[in-house]
N, C-alpha and C. Protein backbone atom coordinates (compact mmCIF):
# COMPACT_ATOMS: atom_id res chain seq x y z
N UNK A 1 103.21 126.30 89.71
CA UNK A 1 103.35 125.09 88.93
C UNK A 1 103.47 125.46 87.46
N UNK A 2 104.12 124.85 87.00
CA UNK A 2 104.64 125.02 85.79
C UNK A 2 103.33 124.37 84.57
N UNK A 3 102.69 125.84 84.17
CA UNK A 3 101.69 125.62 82.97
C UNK A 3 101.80 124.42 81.96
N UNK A 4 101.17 123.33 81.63
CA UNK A 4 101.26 122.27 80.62
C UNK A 4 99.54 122.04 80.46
N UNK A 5 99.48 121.67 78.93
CA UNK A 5 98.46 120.97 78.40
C UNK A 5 98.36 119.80 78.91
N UNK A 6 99.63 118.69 79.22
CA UNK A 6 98.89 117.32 79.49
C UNK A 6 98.68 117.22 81.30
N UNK A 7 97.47 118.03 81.71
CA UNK A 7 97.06 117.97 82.92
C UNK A 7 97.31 116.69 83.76
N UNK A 8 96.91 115.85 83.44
CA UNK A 8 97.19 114.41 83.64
C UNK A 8 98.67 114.11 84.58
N UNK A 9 99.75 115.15 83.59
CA UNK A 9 101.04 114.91 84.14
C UNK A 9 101.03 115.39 85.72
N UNK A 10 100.66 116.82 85.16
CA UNK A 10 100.58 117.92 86.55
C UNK A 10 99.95 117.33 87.77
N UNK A 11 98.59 116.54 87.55
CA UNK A 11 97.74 115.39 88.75
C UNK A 11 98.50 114.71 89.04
N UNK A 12 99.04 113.53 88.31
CA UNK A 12 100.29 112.93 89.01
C UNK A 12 101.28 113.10 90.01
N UNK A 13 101.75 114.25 89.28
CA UNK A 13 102.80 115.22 90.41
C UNK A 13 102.24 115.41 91.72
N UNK A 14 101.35 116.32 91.22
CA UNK A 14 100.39 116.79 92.40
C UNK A 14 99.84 115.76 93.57
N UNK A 15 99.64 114.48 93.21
CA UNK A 15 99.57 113.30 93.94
C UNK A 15 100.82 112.54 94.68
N UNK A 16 102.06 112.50 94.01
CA UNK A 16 103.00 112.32 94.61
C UNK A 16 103.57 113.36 95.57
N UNK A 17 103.52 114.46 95.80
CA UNK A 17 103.54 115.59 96.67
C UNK A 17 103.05 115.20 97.61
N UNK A 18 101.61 115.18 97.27
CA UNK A 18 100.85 114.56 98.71
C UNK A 18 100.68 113.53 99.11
N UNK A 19 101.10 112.31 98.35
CA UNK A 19 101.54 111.04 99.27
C UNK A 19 102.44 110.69 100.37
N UNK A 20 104.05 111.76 99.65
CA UNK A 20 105.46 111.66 99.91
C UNK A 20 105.88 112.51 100.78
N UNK A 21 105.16 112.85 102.22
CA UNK A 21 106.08 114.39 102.78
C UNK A 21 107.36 114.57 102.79
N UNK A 22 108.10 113.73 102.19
CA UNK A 22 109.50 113.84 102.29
C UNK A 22 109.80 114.66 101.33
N UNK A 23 109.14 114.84 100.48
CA UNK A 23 109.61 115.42 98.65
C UNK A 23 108.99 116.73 99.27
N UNK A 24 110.14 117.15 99.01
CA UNK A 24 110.01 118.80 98.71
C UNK A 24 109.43 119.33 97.81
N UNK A 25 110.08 119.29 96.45
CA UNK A 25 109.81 119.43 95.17
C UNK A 25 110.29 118.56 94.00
N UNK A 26 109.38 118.43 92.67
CA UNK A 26 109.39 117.65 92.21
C UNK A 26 109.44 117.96 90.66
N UNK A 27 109.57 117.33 89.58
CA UNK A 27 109.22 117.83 88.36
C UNK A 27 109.47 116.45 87.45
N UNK A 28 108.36 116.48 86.09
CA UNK A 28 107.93 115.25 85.84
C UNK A 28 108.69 115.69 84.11
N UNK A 29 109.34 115.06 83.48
CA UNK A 29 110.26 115.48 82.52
C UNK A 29 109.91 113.92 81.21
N UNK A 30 110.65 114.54 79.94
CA UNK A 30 110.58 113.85 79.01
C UNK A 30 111.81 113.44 79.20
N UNK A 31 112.72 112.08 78.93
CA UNK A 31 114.17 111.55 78.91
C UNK A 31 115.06 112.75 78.02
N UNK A 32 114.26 113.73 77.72
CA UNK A 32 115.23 114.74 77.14
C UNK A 32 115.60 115.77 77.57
N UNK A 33 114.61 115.91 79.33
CA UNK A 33 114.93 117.14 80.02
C UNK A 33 113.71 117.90 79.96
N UNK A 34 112.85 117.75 79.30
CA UNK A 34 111.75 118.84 78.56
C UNK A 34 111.04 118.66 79.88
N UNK A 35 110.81 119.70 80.33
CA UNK A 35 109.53 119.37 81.26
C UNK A 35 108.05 119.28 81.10
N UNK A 36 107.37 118.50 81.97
CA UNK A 36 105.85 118.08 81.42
C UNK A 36 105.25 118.61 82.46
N UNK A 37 105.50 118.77 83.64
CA UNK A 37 105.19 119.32 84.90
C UNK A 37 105.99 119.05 86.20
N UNK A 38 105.56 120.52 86.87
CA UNK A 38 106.12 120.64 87.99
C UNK A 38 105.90 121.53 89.13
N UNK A 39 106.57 121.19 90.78
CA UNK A 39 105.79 121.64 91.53
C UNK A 39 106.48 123.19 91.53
N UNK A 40 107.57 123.42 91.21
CA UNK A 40 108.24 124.25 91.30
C UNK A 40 107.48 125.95 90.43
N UNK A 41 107.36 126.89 91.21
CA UNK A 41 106.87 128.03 90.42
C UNK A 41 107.72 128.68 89.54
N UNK A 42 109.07 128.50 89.79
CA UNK A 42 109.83 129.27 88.03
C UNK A 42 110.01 128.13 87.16
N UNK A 43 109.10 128.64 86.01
CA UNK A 43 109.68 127.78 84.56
C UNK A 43 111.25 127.13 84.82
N UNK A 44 112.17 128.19 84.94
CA UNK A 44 113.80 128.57 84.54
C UNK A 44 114.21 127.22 85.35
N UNK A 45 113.61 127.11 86.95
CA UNK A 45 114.15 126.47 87.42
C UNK A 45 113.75 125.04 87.26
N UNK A 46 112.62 125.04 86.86
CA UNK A 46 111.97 123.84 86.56
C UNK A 46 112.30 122.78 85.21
N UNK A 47 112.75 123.71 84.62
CA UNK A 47 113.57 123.77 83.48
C UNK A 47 115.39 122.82 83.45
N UNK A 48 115.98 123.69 84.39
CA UNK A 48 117.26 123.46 84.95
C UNK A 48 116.96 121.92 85.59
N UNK A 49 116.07 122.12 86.52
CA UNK A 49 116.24 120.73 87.44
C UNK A 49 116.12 119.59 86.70
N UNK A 50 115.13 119.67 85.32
CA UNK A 50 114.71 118.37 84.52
C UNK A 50 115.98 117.82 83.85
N UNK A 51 116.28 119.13 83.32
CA UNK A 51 117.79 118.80 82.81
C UNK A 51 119.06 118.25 83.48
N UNK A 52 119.13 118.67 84.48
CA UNK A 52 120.30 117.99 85.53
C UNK A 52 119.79 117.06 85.78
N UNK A 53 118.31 116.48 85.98
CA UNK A 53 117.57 115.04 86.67
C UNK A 53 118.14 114.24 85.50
N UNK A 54 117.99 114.52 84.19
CA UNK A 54 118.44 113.50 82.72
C UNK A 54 119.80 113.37 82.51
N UNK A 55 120.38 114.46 83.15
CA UNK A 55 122.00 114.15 82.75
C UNK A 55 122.65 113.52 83.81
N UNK A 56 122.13 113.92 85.21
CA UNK A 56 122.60 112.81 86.19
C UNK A 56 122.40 111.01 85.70
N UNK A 57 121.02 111.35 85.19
CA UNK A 57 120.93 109.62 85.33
C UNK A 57 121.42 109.21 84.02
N UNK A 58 121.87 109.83 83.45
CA UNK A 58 122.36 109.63 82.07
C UNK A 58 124.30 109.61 82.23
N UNK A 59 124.43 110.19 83.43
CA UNK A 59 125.90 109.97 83.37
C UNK A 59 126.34 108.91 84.41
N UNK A 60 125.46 108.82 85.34
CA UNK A 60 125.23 107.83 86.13
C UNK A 60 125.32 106.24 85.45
N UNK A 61 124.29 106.23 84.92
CA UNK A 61 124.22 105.00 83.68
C UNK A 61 125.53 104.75 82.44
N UNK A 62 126.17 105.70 82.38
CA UNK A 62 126.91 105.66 81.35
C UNK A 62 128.72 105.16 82.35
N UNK A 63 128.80 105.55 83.48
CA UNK A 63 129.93 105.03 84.07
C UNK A 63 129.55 103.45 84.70
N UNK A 64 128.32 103.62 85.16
CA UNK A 64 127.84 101.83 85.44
C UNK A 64 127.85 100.70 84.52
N UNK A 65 127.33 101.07 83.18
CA UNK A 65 127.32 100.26 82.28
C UNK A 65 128.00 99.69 82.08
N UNK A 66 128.14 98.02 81.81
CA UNK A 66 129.22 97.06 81.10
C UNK A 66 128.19 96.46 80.77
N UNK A 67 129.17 95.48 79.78
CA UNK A 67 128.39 94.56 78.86
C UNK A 67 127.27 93.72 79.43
N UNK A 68 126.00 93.47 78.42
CA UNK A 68 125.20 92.74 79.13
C UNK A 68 124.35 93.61 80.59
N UNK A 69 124.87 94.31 81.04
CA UNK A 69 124.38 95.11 82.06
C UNK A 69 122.45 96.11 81.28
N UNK A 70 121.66 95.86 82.11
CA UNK A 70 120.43 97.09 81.80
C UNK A 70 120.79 98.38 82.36
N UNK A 71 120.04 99.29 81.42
CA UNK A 71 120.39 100.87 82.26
C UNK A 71 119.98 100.85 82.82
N UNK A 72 120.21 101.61 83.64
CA UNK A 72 120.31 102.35 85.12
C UNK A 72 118.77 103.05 85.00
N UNK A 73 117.92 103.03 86.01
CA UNK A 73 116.38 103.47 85.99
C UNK A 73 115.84 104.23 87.72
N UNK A 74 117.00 104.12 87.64
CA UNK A 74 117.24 105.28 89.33
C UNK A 74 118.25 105.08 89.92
N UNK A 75 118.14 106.44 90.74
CA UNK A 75 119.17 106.86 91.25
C UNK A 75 119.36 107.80 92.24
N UNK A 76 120.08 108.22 93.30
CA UNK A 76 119.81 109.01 94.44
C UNK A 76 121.29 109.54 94.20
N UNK A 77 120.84 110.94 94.90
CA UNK A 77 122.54 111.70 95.03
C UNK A 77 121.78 112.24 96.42
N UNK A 78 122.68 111.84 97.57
CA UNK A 78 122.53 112.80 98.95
C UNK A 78 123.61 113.32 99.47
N UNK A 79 123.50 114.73 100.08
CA UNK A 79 124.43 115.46 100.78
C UNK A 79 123.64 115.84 102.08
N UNK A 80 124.37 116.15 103.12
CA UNK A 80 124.12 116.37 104.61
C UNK A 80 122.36 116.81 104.48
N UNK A 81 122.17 118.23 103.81
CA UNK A 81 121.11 118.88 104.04
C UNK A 81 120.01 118.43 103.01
N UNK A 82 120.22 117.19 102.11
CA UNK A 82 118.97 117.05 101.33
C UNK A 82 119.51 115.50 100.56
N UNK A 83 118.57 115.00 99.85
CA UNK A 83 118.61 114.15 98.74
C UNK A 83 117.95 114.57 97.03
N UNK A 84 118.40 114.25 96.37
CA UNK A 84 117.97 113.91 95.33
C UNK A 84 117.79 112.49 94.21
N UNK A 85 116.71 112.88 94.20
CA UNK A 85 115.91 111.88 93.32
C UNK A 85 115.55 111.45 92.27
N UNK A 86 116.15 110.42 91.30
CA UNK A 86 115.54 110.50 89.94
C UNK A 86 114.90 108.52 89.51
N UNK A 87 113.56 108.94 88.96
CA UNK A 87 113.21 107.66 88.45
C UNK A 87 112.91 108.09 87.31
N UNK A 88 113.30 106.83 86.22
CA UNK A 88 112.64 106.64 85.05
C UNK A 88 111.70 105.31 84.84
N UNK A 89 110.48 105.78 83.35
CA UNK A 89 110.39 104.40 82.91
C UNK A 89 110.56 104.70 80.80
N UNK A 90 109.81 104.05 80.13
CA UNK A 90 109.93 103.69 78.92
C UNK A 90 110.01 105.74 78.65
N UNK A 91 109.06 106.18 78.78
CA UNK A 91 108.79 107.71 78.25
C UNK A 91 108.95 109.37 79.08
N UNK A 92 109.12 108.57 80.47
CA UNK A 92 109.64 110.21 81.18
C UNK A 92 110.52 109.79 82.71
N UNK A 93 110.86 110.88 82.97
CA UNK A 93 111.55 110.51 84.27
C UNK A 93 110.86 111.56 85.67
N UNK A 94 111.13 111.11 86.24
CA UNK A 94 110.71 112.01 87.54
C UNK A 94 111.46 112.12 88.49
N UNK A 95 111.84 113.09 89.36
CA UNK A 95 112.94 114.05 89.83
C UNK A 95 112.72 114.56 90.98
N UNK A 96 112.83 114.25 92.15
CA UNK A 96 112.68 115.06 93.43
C UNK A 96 113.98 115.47 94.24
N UNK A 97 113.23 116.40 95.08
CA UNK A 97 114.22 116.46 96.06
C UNK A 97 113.84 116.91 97.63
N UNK A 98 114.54 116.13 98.68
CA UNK A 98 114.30 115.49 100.06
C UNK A 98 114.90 116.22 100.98
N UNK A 99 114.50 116.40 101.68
CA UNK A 99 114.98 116.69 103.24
C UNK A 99 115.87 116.26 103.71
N UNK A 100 117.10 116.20 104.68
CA UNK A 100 117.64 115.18 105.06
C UNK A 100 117.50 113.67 104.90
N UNK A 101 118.35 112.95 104.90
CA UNK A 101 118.01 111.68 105.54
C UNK A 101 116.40 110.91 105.49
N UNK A 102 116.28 110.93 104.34
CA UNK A 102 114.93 110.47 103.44
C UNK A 102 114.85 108.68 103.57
N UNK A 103 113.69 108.17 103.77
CA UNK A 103 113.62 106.87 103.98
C UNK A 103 113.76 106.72 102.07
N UNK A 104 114.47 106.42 101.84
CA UNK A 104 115.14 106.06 100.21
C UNK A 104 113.97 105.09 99.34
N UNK A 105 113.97 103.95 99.99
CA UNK A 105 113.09 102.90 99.40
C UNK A 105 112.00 103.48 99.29
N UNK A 106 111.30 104.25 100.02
CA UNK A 106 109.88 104.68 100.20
C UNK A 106 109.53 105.82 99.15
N UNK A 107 111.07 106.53 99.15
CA UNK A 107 110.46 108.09 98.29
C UNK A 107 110.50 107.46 96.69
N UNK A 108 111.74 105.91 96.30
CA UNK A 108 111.80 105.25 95.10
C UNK A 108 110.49 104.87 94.77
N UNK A 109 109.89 103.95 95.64
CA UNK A 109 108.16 103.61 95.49
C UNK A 109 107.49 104.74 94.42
N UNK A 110 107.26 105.54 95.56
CA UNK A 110 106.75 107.05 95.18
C UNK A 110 106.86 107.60 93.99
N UNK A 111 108.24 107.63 93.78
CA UNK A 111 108.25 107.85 92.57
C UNK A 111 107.65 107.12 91.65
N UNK A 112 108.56 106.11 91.57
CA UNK A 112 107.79 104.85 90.67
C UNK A 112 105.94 104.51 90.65
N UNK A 113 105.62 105.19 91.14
CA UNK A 113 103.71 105.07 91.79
C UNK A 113 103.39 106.45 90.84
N UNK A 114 104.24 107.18 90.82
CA UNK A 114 104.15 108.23 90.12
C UNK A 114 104.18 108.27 88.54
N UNK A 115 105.69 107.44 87.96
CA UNK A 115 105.18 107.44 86.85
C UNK A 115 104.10 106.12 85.99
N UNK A 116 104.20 105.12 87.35
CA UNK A 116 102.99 104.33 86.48
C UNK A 116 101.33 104.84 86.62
N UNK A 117 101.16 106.03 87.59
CA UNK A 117 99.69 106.65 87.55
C UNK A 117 99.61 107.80 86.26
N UNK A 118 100.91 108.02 85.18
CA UNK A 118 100.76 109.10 84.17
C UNK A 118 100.62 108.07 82.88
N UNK A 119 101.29 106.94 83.21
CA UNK A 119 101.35 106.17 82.40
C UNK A 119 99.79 105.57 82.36
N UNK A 120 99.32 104.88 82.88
CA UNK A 120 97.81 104.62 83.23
C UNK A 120 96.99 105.58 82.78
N UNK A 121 97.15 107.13 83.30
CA UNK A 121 96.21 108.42 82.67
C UNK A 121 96.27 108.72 80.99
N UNK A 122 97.80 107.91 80.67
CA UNK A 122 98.10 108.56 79.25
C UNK A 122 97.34 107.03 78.64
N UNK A 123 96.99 106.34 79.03
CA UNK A 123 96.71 105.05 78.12
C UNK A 123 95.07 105.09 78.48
N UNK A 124 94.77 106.00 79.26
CA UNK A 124 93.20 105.94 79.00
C UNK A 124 92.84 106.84 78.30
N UNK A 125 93.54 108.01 78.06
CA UNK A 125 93.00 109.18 77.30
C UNK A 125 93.52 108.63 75.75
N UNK A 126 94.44 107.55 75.19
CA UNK A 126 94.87 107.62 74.49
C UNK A 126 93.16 106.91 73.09
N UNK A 127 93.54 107.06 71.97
CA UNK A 127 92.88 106.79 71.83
C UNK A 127 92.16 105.20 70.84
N UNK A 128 91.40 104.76 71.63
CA UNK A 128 90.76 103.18 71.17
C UNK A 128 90.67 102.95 69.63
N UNK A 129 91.47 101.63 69.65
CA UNK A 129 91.27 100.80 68.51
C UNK A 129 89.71 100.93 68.20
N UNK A 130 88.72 101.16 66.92
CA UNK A 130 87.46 100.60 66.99
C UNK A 130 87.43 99.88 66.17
N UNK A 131 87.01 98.57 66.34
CA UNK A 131 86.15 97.33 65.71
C UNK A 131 85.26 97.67 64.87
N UNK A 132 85.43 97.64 63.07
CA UNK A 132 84.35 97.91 61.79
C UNK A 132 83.64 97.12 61.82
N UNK A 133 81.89 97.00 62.23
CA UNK A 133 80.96 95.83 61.75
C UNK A 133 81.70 95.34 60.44
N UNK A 134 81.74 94.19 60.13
CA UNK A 134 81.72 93.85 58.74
C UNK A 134 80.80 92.35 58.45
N UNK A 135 80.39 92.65 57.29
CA UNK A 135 79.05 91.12 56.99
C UNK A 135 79.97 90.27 56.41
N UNK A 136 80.10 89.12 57.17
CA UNK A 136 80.79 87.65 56.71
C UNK A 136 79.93 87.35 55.45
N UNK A 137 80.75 86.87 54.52
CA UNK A 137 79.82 86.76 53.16
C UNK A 137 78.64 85.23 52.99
N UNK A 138 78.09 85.33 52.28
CA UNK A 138 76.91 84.12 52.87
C UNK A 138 77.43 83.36 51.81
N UNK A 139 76.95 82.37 52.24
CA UNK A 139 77.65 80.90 51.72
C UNK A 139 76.35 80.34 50.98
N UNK A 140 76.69 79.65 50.10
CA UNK A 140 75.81 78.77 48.83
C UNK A 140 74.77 78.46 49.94
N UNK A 141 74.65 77.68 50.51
CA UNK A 141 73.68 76.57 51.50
C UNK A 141 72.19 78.13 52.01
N UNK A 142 73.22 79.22 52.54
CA UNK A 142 72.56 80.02 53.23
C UNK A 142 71.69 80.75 52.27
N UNK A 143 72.33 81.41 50.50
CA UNK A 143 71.88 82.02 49.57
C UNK A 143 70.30 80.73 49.49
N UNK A 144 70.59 79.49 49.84
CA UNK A 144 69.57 78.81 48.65
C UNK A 144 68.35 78.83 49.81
N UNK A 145 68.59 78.99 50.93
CA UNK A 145 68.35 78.70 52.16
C UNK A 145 67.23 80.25 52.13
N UNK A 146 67.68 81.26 52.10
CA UNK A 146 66.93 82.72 52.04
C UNK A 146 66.11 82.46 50.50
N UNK A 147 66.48 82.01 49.33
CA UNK A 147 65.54 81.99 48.48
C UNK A 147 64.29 81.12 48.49
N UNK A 148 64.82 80.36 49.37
CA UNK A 148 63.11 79.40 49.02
C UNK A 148 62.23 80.27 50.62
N UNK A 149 62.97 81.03 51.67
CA UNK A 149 61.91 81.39 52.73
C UNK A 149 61.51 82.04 51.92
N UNK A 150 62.02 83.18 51.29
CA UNK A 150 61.22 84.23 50.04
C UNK A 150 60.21 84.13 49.29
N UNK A 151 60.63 82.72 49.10
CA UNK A 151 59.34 82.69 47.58
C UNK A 151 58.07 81.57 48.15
N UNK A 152 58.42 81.38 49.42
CA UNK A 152 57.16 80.55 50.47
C UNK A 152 55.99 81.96 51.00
């Protein structure tokens, strides 16, 4: 598996693996190709696949598009001996690839289960607004109100 700091990503992955027996292998990417994690043991290739996962769905989207139309946020390419897989959402995409004749809807889920459990991990580690005590200022009634308990 391909070494990363945001562990979080790598669990994800690692969870969709073992939800999905259909997915072979997988790798969890920035919309720029960069990889964040993956199941795959060479960098090089892990590397390659993120990049072809962003330019497929990026060229994919770019011949679909007409006016008024939303991009394209998945997509499948299958040949006899396998499928491939790509979902996106707002900040990464995720990328597999299938066995034959893959129940489609199910491995899309999957995916999609995938990047809203990194998305969920990245918004809990992220870090909290905190709320400053601050003293509402006291009002005439209240000032005259504390001076006479004082001087009783």
């Amino acid at each position: 598996m391909v070494a990363c700091p945001r562990m979080d990503a790598a669990q994800a992955l690692a969870d969709l693996t073992e939800i999905s027996a259909q997915i072979e292998a997988a790798v969890l990417a920035d919309h720029d190709g960069s990889v964040v994690a993956s199941t795959l043991d060479d960098d090089a290739a892990a590397k390659s696949f993120a990049e072809a996962a962003a330019e497929l769905l990026a060229a994919a989207d770019e011949v679909r598009t007409g006016p008024g139309s939303d991009p394209l946020v998945q997509v499948e390419g299958a040949a006899l001996d396998g499928s491939v897989f790509v979902a996106k959402d707002e900040r990464h995409l995720v990328a597999a690839v299938t066995r034959s004749r893959p129940t489609v809807g199910l491995v899309f889920y999957d995916l999609k289960t995938c990047l809203r459990m990194l998305e969920r991990e990245e918004e809990a580690k992220a870090p909290k607004a905190t709320k400053t005590a601050t003293r509402r200022p006291t009002t005439a009634k209240k000032k005259t109100e504390e001076a006479e308990s004082e001087s009783s």
